[in-house]
PDB file of N, CA and C in Angstrom:
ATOM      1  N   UNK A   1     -70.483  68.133   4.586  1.00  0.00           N
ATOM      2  CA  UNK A   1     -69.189  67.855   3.990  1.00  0.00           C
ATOM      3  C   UNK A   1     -68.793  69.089   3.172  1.00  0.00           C
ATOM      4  N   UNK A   2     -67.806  69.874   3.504  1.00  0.00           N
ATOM      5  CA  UNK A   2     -66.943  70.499   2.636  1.00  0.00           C
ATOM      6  C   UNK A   2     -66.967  70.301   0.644  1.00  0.00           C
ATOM      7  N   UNK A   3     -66.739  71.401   0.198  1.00  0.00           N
ATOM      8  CA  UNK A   3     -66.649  71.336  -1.357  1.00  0.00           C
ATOM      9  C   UNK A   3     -65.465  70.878  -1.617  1.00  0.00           C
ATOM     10  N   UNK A   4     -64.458  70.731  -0.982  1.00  0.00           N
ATOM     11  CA  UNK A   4     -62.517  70.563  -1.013  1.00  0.00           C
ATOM     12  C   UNK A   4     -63.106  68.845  -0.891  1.00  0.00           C
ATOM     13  N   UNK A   5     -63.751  68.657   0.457  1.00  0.00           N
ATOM     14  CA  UNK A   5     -63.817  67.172   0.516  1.00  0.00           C
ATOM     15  C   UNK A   5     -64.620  66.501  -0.323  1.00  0.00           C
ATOM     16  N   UNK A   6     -65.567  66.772  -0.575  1.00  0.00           N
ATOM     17  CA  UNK A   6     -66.451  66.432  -1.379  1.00  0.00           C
ATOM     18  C   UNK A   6     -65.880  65.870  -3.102  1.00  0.00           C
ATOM     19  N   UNK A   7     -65.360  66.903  -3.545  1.00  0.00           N
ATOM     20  CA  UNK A   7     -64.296  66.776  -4.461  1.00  0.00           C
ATOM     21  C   UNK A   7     -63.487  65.717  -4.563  1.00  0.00           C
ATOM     22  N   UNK A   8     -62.696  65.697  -3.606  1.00  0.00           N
ATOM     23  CA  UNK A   8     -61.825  64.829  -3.572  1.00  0.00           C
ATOM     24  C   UNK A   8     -62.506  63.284  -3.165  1.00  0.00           C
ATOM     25  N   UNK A   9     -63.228  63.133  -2.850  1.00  0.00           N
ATOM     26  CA  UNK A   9     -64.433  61.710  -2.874  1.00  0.00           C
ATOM     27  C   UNK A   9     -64.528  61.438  -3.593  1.00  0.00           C
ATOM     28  N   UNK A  10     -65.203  62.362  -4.729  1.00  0.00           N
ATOM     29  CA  UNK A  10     -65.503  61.749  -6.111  1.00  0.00           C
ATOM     30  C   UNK A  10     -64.655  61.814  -7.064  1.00  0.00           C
ATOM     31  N   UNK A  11     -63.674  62.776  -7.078  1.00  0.00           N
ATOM     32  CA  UNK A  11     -62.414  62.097  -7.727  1.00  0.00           C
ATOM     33  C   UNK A  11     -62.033  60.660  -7.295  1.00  0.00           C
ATOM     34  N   UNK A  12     -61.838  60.385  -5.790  1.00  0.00           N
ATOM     35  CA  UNK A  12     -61.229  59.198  -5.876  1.00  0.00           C
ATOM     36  C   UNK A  12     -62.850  57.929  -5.654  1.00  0.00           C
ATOM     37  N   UNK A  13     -63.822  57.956  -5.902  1.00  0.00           N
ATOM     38  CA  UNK A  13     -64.803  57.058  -6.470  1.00  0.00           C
ATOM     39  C   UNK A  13     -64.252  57.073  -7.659  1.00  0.00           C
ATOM     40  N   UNK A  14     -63.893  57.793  -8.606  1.00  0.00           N
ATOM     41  CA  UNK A  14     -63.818  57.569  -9.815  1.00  0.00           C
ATOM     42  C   UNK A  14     -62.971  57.180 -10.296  1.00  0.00           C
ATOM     43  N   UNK A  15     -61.626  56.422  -9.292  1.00  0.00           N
ATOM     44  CA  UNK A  15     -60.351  56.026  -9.756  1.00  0.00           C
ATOM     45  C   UNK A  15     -60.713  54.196 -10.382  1.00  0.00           C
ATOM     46  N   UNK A  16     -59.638  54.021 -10.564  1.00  0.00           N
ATOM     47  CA  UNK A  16     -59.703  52.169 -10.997  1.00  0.00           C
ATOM     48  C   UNK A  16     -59.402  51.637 -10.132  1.00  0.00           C
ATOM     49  N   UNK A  17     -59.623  50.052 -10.021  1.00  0.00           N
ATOM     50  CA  UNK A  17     -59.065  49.489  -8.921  1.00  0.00           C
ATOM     51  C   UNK A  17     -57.928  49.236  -8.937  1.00  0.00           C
ATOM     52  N   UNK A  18     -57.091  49.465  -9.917  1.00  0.00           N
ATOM     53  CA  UNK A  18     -55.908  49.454 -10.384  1.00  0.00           C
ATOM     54  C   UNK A  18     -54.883  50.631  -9.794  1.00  0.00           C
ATOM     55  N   UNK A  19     -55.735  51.978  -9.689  1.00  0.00           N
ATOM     56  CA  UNK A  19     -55.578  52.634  -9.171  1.00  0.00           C
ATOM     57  C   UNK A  19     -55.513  53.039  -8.105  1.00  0.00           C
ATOM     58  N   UNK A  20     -56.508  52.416  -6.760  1.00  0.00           N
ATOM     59  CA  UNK A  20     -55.998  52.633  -5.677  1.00  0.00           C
ATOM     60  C   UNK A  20     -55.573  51.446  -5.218  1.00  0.00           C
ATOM     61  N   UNK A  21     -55.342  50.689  -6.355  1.00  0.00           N
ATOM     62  CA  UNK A  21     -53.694  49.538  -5.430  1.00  0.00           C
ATOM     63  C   UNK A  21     -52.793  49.923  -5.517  1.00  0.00           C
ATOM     64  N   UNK A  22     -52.597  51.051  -6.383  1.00  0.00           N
ATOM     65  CA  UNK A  22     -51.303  52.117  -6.349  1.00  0.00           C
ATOM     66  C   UNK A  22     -51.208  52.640  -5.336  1.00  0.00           C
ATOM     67  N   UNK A  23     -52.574  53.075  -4.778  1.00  0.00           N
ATOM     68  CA  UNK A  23     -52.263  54.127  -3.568  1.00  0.00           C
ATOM     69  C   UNK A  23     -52.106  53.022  -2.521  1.00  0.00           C
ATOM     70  N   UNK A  24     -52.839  52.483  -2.118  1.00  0.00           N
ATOM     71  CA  UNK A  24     -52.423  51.148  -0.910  1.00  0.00           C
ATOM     72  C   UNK A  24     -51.274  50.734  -0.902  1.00  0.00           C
ATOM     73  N   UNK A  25     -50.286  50.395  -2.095  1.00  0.00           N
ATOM     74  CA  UNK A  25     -49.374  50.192  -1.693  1.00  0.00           C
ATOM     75  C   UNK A  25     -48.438  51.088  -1.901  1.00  0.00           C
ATOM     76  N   UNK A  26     -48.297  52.125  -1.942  1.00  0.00           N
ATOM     77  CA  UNK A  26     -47.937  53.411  -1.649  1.00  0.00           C
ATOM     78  C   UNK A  26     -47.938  53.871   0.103  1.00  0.00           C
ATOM     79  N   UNK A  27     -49.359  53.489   0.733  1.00  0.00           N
ATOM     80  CA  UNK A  27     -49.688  53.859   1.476  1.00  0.00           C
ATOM     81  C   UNK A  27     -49.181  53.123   2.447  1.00  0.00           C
ATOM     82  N   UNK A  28     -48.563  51.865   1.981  1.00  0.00           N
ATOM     83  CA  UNK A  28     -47.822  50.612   3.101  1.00  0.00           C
ATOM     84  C   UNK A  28     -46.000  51.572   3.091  1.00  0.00           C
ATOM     85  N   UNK A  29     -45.604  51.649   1.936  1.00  0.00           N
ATOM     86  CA  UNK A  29     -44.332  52.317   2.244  1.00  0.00           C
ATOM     87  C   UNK A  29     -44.024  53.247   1.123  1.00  0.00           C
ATOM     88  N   UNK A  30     -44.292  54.737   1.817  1.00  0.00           N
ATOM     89  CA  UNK A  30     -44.291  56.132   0.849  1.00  0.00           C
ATOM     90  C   UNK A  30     -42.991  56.194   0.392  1.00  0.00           C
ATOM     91  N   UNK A  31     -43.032  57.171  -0.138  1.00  0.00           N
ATOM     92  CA  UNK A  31     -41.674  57.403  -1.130  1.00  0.00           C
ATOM     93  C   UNK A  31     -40.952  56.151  -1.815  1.00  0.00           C
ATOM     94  N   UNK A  32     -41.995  55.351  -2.900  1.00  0.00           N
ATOM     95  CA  UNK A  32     -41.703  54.477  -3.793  1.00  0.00           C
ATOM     96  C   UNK A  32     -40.970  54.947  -4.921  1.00  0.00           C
ATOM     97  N   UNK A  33     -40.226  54.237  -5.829  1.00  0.00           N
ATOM     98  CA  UNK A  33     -40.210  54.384  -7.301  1.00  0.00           C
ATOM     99  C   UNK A  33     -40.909  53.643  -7.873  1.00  0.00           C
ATOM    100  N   UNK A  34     -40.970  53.899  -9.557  1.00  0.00           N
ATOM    101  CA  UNK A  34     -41.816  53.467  -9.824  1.00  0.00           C
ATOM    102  C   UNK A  34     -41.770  51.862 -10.140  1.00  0.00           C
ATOM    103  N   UNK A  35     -40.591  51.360  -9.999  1.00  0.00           N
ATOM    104  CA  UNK A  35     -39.976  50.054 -10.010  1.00  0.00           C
ATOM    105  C   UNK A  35     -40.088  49.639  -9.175  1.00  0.00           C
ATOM    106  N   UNK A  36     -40.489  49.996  -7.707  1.00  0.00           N
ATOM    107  CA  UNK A  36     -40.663  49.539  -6.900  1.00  0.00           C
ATOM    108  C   UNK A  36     -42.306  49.069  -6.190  1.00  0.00           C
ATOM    109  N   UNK A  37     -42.900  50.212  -6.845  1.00  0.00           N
ATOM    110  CA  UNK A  37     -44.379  49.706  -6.829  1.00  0.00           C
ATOM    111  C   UNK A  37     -45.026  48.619  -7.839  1.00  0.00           C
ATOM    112  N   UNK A  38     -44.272  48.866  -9.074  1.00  0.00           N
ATOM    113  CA  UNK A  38     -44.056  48.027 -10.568  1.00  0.00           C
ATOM    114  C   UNK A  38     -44.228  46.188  -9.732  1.00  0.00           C
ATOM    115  N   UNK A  39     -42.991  45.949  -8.820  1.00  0.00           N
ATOM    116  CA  UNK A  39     -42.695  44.500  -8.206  1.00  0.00           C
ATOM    117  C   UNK A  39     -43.843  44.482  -7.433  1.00  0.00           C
ATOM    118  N   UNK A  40     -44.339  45.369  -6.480  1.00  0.00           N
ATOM    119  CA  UNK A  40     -44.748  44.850  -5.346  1.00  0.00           C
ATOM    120  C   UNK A  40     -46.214  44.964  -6.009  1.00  0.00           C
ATOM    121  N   UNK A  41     -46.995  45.422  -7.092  1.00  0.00           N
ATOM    122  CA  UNK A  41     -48.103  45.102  -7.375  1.00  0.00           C
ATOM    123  C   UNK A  41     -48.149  43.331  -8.303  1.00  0.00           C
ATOM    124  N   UNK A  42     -47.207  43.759  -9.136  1.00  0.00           N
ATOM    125  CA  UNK A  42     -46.634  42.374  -9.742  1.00  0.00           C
ATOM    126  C   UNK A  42     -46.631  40.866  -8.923  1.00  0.00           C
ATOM    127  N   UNK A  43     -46.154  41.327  -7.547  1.00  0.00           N
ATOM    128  CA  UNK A  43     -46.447  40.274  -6.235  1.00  0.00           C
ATOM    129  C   UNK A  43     -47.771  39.672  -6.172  1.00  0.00           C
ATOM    130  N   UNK A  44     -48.598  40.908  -6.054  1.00  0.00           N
ATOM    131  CA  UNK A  44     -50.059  41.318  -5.515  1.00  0.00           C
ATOM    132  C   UNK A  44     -50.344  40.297  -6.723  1.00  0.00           C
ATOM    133  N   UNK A  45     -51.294  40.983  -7.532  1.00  0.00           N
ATOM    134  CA  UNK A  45     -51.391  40.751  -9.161  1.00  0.00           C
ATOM    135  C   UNK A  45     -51.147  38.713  -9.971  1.00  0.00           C
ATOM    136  N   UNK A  46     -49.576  38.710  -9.139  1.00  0.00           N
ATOM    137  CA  UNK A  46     -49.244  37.503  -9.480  1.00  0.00           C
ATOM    138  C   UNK A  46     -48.978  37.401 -11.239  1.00  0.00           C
ATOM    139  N   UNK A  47     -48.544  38.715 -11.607  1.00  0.00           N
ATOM    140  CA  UNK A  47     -48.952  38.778 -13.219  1.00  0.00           C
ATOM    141  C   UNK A  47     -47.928  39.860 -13.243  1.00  0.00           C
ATOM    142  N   UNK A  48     -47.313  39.620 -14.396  1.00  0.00           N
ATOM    143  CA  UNK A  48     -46.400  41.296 -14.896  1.00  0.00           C
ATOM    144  C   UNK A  48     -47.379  42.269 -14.727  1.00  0.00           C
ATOM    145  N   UNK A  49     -46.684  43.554 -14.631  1.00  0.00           N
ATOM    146  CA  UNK A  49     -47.371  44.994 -14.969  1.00  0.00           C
ATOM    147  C   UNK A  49     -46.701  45.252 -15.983  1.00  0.00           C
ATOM    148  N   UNK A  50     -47.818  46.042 -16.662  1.00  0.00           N
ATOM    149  CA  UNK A  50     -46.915  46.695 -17.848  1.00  0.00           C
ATOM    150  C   UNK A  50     -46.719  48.033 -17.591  1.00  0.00           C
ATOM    151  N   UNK A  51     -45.336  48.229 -18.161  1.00  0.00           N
ATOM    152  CA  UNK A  51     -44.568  49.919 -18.310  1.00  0.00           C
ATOM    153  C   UNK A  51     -45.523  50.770 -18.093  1.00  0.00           C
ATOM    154  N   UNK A  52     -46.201  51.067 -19.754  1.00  0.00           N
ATOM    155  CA  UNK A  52     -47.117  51.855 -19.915  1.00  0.00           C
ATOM    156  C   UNK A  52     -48.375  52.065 -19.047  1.00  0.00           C
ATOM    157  N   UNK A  53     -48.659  50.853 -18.317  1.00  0.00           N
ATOM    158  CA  UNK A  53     -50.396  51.437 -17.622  1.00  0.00           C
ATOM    159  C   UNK A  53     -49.551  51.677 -16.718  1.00  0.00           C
ATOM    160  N   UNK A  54     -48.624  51.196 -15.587  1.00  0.00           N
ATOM    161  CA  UNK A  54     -48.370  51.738 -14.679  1.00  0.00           C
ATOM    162  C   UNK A  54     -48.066  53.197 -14.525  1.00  0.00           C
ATOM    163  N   UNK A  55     -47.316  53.813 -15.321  1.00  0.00           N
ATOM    164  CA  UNK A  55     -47.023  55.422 -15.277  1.00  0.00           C
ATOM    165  C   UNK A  55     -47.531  55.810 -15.659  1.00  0.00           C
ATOM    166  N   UNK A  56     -49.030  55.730 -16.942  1.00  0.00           N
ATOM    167  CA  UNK A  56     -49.797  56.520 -16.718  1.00  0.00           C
ATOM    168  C   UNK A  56     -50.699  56.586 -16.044  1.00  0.00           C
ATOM    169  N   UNK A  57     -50.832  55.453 -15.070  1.00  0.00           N
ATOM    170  CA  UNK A  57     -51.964  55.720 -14.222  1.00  0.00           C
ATOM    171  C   UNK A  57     -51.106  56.415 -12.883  1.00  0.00           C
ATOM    172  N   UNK A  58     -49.850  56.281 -12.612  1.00  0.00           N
ATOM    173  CA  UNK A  58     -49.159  57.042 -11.978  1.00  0.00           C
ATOM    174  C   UNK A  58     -49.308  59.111 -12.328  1.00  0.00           C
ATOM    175  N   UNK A  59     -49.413  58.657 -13.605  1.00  0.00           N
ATOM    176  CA  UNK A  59     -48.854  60.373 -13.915  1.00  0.00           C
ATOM    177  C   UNK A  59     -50.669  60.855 -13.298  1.00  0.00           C
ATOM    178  N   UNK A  60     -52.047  59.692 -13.869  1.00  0.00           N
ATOM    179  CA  UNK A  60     -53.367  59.925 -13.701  1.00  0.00           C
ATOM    180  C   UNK A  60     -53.709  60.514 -12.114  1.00  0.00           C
ATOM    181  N   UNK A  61     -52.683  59.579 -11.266  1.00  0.00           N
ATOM    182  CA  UNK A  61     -52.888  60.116 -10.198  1.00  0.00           C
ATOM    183  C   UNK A  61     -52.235  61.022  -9.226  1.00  0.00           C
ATOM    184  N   UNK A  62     -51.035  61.553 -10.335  1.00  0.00           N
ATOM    185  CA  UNK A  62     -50.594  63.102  -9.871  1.00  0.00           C
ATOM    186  C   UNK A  62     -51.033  64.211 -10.169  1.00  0.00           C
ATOM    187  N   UNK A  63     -52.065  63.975 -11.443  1.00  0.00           N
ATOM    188  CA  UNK A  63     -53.154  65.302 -11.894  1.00  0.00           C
ATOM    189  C   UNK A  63     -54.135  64.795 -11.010  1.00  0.00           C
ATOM    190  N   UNK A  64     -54.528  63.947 -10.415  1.00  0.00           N
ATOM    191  CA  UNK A  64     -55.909  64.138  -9.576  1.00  0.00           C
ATOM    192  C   UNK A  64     -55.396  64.733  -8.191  1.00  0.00           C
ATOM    193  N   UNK A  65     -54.272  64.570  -8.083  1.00  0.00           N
ATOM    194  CA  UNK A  65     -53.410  65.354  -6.686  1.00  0.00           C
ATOM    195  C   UNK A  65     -53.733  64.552  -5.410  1.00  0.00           C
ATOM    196  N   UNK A  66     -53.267  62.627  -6.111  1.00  0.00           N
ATOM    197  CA  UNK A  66     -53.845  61.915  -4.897  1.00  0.00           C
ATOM    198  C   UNK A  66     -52.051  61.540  -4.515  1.00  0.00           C
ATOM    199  N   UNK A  67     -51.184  61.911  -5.658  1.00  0.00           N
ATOM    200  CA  UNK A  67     -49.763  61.094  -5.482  1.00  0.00           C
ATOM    201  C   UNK A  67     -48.656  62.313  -5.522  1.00  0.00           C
ATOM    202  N   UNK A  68     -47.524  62.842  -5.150  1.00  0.00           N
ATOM    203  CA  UNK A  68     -46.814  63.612  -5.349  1.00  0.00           C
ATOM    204  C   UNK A  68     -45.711  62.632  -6.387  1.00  0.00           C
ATOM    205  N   UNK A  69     -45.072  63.236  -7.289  1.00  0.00           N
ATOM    206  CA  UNK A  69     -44.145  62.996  -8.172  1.00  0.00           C
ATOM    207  C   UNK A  69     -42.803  63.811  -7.319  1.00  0.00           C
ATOM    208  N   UNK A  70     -41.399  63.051  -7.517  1.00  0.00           N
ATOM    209  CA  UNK A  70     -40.198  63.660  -7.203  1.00  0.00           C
ATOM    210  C   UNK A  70     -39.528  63.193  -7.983  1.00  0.00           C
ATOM    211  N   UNK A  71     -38.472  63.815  -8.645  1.00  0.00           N
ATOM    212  CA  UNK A  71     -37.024  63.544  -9.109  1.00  0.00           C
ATOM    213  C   UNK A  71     -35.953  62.913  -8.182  1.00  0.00           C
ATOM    214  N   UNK A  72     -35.685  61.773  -8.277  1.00  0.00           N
ATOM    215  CA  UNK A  72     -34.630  61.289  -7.187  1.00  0.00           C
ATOM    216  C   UNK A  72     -33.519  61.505  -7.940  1.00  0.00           C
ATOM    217  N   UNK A  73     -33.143  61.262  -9.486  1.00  0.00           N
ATOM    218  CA  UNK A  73     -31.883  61.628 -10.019  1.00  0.00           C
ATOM    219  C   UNK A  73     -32.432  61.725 -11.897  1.00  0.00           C
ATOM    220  N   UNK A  74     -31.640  61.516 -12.479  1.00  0.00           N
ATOM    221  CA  UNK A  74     -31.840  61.931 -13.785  1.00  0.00           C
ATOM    222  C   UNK A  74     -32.886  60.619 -14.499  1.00  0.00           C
ATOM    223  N   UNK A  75     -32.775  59.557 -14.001  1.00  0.00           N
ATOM    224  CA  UNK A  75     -33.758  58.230 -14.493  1.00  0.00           C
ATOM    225  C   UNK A  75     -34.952  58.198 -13.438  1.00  0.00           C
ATOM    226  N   UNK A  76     -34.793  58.384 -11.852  1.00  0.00           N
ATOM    227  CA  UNK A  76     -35.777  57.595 -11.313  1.00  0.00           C
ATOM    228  C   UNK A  76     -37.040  58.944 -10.733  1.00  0.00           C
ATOM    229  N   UNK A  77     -38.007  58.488 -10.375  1.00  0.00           N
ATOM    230  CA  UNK A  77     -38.632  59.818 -10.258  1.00  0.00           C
ATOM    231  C   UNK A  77     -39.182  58.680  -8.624  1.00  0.00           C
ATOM    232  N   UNK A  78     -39.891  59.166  -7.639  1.00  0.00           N
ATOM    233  CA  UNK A  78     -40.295  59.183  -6.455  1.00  0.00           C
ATOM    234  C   UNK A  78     -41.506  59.430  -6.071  1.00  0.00           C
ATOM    235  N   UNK A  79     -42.654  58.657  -5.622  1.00  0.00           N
ATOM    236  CA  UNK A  79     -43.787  58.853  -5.555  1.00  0.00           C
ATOM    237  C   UNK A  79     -44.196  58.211  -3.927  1.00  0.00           C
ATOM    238  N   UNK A  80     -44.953  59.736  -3.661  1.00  0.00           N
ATOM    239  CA  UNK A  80     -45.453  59.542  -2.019  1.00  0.00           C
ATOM    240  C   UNK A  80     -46.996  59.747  -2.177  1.00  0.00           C
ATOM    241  N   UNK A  81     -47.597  59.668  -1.758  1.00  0.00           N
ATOM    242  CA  UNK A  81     -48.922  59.507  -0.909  1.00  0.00           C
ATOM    243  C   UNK A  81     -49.282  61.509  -0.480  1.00  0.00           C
ATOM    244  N   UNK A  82     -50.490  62.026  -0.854  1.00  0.00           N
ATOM    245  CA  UNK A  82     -50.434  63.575  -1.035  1.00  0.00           C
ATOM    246  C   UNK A  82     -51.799  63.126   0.645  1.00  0.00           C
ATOM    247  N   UNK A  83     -52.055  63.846   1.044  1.00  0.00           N
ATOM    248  CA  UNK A  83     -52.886  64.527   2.559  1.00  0.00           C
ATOM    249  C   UNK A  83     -54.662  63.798   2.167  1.00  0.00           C
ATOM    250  N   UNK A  84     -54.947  64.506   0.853  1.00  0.00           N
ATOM    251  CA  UNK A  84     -55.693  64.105  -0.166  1.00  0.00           C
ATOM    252  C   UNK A  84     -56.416  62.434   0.037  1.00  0.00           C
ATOM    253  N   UNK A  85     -55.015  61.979  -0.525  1.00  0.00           N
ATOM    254  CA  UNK A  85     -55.037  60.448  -1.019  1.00  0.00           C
ATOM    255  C   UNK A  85     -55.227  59.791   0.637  1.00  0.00           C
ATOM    256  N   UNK A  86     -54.197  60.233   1.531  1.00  0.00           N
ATOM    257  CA  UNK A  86     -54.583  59.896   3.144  1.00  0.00           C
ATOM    258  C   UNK A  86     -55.801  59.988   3.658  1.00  0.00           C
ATOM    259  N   UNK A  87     -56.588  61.071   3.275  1.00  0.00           N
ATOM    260  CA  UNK A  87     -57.651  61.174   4.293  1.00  0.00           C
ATOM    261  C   UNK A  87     -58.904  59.936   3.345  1.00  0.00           C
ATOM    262  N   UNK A  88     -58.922  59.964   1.887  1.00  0.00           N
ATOM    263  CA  UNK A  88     -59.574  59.648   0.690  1.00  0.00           C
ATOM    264  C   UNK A  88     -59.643  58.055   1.347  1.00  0.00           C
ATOM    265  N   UNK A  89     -58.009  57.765   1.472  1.00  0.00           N
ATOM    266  CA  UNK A  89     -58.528  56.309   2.168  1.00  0.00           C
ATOM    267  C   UNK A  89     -59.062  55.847   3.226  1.00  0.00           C
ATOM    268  N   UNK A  90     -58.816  56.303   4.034  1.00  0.00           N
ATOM    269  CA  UNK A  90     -59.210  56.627   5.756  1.00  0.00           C
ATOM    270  C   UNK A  90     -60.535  56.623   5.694  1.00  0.00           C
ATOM    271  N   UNK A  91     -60.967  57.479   4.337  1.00  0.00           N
ATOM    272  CA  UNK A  91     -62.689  57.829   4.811  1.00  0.00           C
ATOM    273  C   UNK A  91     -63.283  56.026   4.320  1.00  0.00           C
ATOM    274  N   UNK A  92     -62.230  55.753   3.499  1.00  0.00           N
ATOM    275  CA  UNK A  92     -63.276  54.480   2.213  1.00  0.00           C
ATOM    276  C   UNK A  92     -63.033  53.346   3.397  1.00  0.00           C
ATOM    277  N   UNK A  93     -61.653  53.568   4.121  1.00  0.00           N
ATOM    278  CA  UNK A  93     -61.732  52.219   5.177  1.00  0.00           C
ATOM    279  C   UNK A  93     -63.085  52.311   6.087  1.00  0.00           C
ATOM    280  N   UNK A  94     -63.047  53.084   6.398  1.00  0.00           N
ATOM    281  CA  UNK A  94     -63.833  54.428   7.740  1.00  0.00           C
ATOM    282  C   UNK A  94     -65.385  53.313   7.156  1.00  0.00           C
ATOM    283  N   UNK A  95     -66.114  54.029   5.456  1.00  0.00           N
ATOM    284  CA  UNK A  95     -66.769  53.293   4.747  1.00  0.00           C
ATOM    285  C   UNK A  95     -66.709  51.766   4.794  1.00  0.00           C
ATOM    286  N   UNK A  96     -66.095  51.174   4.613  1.00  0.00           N
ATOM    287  CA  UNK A  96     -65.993  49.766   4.523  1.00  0.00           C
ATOM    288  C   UNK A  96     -66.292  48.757   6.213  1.00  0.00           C
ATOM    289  N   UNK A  97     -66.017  49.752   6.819  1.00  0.00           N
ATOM    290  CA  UNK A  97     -66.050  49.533   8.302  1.00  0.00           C
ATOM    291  C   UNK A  97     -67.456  49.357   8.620  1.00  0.00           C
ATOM    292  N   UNK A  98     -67.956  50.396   7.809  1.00  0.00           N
ATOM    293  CA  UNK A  98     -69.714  50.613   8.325  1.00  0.00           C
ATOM    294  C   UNK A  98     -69.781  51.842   8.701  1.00  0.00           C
ATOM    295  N   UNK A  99     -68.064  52.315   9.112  1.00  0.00           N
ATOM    296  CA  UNK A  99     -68.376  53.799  10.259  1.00  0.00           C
ATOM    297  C   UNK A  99     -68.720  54.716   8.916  1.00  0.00           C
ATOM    298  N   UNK A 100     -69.036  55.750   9.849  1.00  0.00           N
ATOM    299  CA  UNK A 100     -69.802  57.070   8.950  1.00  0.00           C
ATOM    300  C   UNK A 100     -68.498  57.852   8.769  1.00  0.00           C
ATOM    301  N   UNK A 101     -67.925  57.946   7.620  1.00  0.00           N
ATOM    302  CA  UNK A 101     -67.175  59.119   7.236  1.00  0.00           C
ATOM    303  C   UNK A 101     -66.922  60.348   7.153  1.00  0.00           C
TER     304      UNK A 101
END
């Protein structure tokens, strides 16, 4: 395994589970806002989200370089799914499968 990949494994072992239900459902339909992932975990969850954990675990997972951040206009900002975060899950399904990653 690569030092790039390797890396990026244990960054994302080390996320919350909170955290990659961000990316999963990110990963169902990219280029979310953050109001829009806000509802559809809220669905999930069956429970409010709050403001605060959601964007910073949003902003948590644009410094780990698993989420890209965009400006859609002066209030809403835009969050997709980075190559990273794609392959990161792929390998953990890949894992969960039994298959060898």
């Amino acid at each position: 395994m690569n030092e790039d990949r390797l890396e990026t494994q244990n960054a994302f072992s080390d996320l919350t589970a909170f955290q990659r239900d961000l990316l999963r459902a990110l990963a169902k339909t990219d280029e979310q806002s953050g109001l829009s992932l806000k509802t559809d975990l809220a669905t999930y969850y069956q429970d409010e989200i709050n403001h605060s954990r959601l964007y910073q675990n949003l902003d948590e997972l644009v410094a780990h370089g698993f989420i890209e951040k965009r400006q859609r206009d002066g209030r809403t900002n835009s969050y997709s799914l980075t190559d990273a975060a794609r392959t990161a899950l792929a390998n953990r399904d890949a894992w969960v499968r039994g298959e060898t990653a």
